[in-house]
C-alpha atoms as a PDB file:
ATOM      1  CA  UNK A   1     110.712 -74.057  -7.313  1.00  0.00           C
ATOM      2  CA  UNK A   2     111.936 -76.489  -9.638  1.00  0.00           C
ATOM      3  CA  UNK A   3     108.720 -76.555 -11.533  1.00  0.00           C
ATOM      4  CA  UNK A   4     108.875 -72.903 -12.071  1.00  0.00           C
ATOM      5  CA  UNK A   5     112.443 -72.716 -13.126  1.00  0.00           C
ATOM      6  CA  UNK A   6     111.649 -75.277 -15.729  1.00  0.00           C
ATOM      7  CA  UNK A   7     108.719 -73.197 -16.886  1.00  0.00           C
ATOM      8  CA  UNK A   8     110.883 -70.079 -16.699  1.00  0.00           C
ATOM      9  CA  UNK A   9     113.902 -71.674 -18.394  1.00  0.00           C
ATOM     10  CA  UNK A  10     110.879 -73.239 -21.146  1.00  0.00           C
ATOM     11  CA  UNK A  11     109.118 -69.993 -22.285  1.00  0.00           C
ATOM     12  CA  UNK A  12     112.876 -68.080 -22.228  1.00  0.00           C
ATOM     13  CA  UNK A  13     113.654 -70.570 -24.819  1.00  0.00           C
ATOM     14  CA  UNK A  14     110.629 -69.430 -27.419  1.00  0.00           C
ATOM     15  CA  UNK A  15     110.792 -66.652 -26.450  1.00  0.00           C
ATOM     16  CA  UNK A  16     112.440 -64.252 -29.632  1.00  0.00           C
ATOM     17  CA  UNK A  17     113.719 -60.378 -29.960  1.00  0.00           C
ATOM     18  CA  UNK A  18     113.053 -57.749 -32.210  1.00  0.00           C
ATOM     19  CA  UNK A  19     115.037 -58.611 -35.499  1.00  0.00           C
ATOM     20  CA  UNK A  20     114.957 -61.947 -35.083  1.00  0.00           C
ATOM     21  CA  UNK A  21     114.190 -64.285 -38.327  1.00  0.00           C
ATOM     22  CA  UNK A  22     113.642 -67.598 -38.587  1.00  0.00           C
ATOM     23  CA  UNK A  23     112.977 -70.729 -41.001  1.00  0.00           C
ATOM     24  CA  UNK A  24     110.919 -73.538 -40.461  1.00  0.00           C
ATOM     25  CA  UNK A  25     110.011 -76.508 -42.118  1.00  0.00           C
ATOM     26  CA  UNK A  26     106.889 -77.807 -41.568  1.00  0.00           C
ATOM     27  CA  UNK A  27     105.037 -81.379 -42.026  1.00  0.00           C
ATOM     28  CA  UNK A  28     101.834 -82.292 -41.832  1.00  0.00           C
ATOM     29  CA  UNK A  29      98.046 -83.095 -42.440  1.00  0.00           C
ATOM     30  CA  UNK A  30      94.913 -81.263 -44.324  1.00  0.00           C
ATOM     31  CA  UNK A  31      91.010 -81.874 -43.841  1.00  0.00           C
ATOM     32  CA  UNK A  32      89.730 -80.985 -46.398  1.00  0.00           C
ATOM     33  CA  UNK A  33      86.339 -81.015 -48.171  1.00  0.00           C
ATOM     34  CA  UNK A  34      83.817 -78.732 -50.651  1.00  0.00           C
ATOM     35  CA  UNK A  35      81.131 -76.087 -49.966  1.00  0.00           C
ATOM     36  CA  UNK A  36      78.249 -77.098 -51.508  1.00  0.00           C
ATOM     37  CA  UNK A  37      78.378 -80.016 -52.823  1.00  0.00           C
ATOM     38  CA  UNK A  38      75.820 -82.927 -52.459  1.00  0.00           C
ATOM     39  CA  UNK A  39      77.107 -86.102 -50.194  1.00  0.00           C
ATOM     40  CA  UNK A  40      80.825 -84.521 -49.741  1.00  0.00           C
ATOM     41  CA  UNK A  41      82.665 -85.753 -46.583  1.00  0.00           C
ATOM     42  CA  UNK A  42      85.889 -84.429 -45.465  1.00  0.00           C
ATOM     43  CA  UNK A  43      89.446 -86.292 -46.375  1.00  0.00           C
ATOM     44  CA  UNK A  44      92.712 -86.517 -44.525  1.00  0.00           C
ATOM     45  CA  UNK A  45      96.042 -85.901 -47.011  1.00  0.00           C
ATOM     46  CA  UNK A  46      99.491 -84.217 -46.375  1.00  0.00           C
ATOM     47  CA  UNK A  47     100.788 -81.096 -46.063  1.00  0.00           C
ATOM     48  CA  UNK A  48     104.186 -79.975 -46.522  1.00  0.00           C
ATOM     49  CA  UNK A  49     106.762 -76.671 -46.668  1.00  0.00           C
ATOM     50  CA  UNK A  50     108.713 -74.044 -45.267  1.00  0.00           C
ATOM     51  CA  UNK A  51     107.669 -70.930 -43.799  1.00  0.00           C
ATOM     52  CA  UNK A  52     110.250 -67.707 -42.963  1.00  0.00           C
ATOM     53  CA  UNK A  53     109.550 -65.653 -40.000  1.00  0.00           C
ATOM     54  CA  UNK A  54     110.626 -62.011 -38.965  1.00  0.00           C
ATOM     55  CA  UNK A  55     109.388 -61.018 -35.652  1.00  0.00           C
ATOM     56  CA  UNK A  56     109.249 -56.997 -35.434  1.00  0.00           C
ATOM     57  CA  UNK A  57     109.175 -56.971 -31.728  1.00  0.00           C
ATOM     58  CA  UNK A  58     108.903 -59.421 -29.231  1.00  0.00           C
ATOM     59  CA  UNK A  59     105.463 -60.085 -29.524  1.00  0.00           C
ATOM     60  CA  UNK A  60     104.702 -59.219 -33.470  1.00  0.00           C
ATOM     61  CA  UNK A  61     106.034 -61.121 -35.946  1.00  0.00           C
ATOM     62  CA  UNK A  62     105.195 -61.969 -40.013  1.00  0.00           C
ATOM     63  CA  UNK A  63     105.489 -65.041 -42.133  1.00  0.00           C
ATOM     64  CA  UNK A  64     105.592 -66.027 -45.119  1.00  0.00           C
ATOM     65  CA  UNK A  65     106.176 -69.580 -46.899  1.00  0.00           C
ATOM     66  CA  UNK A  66     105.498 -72.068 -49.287  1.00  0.00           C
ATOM     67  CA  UNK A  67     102.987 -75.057 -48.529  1.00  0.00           C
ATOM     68  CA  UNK A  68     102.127 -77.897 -51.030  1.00  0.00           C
ATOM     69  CA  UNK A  69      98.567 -79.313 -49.862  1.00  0.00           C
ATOM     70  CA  UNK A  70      96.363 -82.088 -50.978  1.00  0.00           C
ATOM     71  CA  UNK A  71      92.842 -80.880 -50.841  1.00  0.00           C
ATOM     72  CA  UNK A  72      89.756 -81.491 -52.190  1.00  0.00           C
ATOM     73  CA  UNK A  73      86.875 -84.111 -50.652  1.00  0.00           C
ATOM     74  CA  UNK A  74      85.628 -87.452 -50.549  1.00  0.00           C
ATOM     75  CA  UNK A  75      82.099 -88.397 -52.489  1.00  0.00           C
ATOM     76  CA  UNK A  76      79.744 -90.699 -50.822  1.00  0.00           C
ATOM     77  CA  UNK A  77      76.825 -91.086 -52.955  1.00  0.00           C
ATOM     78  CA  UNK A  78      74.563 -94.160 -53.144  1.00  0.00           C
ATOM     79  CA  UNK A  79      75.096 -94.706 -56.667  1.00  0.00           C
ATOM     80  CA  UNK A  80      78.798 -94.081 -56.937  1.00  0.00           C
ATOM     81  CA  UNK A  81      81.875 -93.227 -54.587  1.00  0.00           C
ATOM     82  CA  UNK A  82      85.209 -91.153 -55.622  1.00  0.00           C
ATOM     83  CA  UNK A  83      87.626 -89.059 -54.705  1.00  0.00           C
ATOM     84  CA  UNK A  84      88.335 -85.490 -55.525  1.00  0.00           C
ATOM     85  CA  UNK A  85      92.368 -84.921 -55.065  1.00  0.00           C
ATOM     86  CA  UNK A  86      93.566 -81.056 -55.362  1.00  0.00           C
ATOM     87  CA  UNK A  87      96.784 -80.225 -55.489  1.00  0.00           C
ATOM     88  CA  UNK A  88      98.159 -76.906 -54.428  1.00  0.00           C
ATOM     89  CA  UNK A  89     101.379 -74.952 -53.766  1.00  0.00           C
ATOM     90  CA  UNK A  90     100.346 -72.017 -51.635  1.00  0.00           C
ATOM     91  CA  UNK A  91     102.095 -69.515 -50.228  1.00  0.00           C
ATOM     92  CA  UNK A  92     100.563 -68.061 -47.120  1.00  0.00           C
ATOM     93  CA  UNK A  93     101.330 -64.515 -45.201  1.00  0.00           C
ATOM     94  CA  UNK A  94     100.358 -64.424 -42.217  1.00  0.00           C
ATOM     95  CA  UNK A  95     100.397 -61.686 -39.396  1.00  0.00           C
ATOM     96  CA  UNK A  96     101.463 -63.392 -35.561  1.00  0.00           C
ATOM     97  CA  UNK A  97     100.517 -61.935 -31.961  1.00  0.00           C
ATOM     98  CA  UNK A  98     102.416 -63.990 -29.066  1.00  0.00           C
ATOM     99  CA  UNK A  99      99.911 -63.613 -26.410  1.00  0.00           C
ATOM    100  CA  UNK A 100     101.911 -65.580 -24.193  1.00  0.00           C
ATOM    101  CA  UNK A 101     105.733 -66.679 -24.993  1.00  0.00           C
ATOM    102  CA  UNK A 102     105.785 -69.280 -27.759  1.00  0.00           C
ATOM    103  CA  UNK A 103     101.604 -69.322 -27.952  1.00  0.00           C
ATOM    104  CA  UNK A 104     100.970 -66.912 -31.392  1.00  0.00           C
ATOM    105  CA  UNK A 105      97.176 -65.719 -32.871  1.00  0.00           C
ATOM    106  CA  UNK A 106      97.710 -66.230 -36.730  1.00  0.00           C
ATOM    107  CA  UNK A 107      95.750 -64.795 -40.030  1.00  0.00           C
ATOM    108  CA  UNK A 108      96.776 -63.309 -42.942  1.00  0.00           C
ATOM    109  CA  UNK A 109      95.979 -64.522 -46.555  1.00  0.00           C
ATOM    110  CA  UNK A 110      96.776 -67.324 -48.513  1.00  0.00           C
ATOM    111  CA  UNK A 111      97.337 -67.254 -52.578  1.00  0.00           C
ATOM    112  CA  UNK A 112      97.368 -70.568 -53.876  1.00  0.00           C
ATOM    113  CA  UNK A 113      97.732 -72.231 -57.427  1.00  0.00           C
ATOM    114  CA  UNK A 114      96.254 -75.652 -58.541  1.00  0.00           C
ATOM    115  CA  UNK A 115      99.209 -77.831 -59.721  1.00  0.00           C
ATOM    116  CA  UNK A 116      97.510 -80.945 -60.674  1.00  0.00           C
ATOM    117  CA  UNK A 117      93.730 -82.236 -60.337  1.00  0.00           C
ATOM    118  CA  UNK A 118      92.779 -85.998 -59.974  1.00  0.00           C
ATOM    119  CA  UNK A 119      89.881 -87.603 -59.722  1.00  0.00           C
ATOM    120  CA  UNK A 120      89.613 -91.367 -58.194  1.00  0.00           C
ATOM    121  CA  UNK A 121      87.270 -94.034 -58.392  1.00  0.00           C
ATOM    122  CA  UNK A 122      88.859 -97.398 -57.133  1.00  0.00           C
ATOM    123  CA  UNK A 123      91.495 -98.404 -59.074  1.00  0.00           C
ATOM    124  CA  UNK A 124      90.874 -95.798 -61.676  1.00  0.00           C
ATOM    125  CA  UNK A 125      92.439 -92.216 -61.542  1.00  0.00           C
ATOM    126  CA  UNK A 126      91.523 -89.340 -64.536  1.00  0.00           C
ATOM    127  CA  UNK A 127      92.557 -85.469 -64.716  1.00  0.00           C
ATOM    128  CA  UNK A 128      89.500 -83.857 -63.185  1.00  0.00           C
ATOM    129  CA  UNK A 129      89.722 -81.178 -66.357  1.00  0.00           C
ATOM    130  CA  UNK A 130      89.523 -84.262 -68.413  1.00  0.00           C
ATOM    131  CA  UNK A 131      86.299 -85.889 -66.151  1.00  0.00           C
ATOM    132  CA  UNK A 132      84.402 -82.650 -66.023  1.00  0.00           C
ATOM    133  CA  UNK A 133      84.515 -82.013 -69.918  1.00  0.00           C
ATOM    134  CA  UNK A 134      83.346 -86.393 -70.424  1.00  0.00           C
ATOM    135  CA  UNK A 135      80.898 -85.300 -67.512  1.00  0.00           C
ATOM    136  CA  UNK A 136      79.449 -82.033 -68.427  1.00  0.00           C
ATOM    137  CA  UNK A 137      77.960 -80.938 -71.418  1.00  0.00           C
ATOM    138  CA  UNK A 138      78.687 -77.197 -70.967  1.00  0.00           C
ATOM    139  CA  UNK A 139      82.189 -75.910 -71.540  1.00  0.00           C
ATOM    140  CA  UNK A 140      81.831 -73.063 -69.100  1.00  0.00           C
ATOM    141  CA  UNK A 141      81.910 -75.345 -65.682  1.00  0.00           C
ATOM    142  CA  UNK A 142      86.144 -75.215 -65.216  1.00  0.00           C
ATOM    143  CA  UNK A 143      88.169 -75.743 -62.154  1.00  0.00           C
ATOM    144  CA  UNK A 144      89.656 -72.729 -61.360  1.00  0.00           C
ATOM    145  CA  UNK A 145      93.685 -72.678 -61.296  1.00  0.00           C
ATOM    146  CA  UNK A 146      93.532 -69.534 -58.367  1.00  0.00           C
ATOM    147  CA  UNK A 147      92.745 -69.754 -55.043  1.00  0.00           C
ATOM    148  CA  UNK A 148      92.460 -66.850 -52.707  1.00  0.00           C
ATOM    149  CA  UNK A 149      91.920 -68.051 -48.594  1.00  0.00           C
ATOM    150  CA  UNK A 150      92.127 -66.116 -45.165  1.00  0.00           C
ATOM    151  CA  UNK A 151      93.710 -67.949 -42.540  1.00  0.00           C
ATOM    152  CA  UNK A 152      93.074 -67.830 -39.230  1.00  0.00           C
ATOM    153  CA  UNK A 153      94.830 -69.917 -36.280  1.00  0.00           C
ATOM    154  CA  UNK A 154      96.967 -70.799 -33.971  1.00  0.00           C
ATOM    155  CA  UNK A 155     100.987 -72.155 -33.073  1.00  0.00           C
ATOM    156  CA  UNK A 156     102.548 -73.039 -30.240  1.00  0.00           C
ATOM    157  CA  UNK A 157     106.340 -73.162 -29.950  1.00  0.00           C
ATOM    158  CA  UNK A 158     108.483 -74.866 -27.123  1.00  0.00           C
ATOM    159  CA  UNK A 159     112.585 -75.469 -27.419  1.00  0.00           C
ATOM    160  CA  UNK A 160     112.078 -74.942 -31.548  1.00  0.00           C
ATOM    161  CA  UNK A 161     109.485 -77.431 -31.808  1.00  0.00           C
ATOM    162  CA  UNK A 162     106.281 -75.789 -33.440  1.00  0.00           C
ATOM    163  CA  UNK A 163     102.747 -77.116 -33.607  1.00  0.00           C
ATOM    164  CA  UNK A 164     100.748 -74.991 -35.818  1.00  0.00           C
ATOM    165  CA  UNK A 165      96.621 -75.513 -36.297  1.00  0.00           C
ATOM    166  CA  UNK A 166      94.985 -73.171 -39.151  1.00  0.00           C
ATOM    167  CA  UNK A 167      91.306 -73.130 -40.935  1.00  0.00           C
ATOM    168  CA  UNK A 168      91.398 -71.643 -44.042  1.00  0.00           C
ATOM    169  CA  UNK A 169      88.019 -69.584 -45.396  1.00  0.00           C
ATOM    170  CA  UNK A 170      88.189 -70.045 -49.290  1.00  0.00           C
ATOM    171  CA  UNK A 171      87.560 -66.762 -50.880  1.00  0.00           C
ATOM    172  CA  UNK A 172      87.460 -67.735 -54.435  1.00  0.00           C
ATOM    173  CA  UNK A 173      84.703 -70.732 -55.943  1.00  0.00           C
ATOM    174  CA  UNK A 174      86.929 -73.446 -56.732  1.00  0.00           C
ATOM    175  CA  UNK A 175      84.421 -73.909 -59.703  1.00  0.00           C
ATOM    176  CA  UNK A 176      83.072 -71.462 -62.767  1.00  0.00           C
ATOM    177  CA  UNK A 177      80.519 -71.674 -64.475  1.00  0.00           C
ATOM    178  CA  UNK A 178      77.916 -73.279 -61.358  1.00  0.00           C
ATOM    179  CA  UNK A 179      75.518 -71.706 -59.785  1.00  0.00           C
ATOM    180  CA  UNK A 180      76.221 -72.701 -56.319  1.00  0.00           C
ATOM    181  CA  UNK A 181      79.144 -71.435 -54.943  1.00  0.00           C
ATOM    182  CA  UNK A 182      81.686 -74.553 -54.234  1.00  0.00           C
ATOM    183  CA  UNK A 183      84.460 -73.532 -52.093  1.00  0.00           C
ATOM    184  CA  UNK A 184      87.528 -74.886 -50.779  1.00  0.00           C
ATOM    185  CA  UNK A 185      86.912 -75.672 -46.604  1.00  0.00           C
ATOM    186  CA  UNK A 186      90.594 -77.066 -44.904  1.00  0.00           C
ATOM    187  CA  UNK A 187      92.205 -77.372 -41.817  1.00  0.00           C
ATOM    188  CA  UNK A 188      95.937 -77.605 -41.937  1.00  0.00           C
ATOM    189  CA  UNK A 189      97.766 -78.755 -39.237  1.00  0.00           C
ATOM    190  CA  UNK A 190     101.463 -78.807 -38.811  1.00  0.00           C
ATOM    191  CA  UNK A 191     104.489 -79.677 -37.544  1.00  0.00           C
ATOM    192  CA  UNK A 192     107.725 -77.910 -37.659  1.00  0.00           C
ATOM    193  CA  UNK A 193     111.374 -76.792 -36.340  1.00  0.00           C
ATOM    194  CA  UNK A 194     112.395 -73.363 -36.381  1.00  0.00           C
ATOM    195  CA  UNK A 195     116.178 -72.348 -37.377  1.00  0.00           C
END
């Protein structure tokens, strides 16, 4: 009996009404890497934000925030090693069924701008922008500044406390100008309160 009071007095307490809103800050980690690309492997970086939540009834809710990500991939090739860091602030909207109280089915869509691209080998870091035009001999190959993603996950909630798990399916090449299509490919998972 005790165990099911605790359980009882648990899922009352992320459990929300209709109207309710809340905020939530959110830490944690992305896995990122690149469609595509020869002898990519993923990387581990942060994620940060805050996400606002209006739940329509007790069991539908939508979301939307801002998240600043560090994407992009690690390079492993024989003759050279680097590191591809991508910068984001995104702002994801996403749609969220509670199947159970406190466990919600996520997707939505995810706009996202580049902020600031780095490249690192070693020691030595240089604007990717600046690396592809030393690289490349064709103007047309760019980074693209707009990203477009759909993502699709999961969060579980329990006394405020929010663990949230997401993969994101890049819409838009993160490259013009190549042939192959290069996309972003993250996981994001986080940690948050909610207010």
């Amino acid at each position: 009996m005790v165990v099911a009071t605790m359980m009882a007095t648990s899922t009352a307490m992320a459990q929300h009404e209709e109207g309710d809103n809340t905020i939530q800050p959110r830490i944690g980690l992305t896995l990122s890497t690149l469609s595509n690309m020869d002898n990519a492997k993923m990387k581990v970086n942060l994620a940060y934000g805050v996400e606002f939540e209006h739940f329509i009834n007790d069991q539908f809710s939508v979301a939307g925030g801002l998240l600043f990500t560090d994407q992009g991939t690690k390079i492993d090739d024989p003759k050279y090693e680097y590191t591809l860091n991508i910068y984001y602030a995104a702002f994801p909207l996403t749609a969220n069924y509670y199947v159970l109280p406190g466990l919600a089915l996520k997707a939505g869509m995810q706009p996202a701008y580049r902020v600031k691209t780095q490249m690192k080998e070693g020691d030595t870091k240089i604007d990717l922008d600046r690396a592809l035009e030393l690289l490349l001999d064709d103007d047309d190959v760019k980074m693209n500044k707009f990203e477009l993603s759909i993502p699709v996950g999961l969060s579980y909630e329990y006394n405020g406390i929010t663990l949230d798990a997401r993969y994101n399916f890049g819409v838009t090449k993160a490259f013009s100008g190549l042939d192959d299509s290069v996309r972003n490919q993250v996981v994001t998972i986080t940690l948050g309160y909610k207010f």
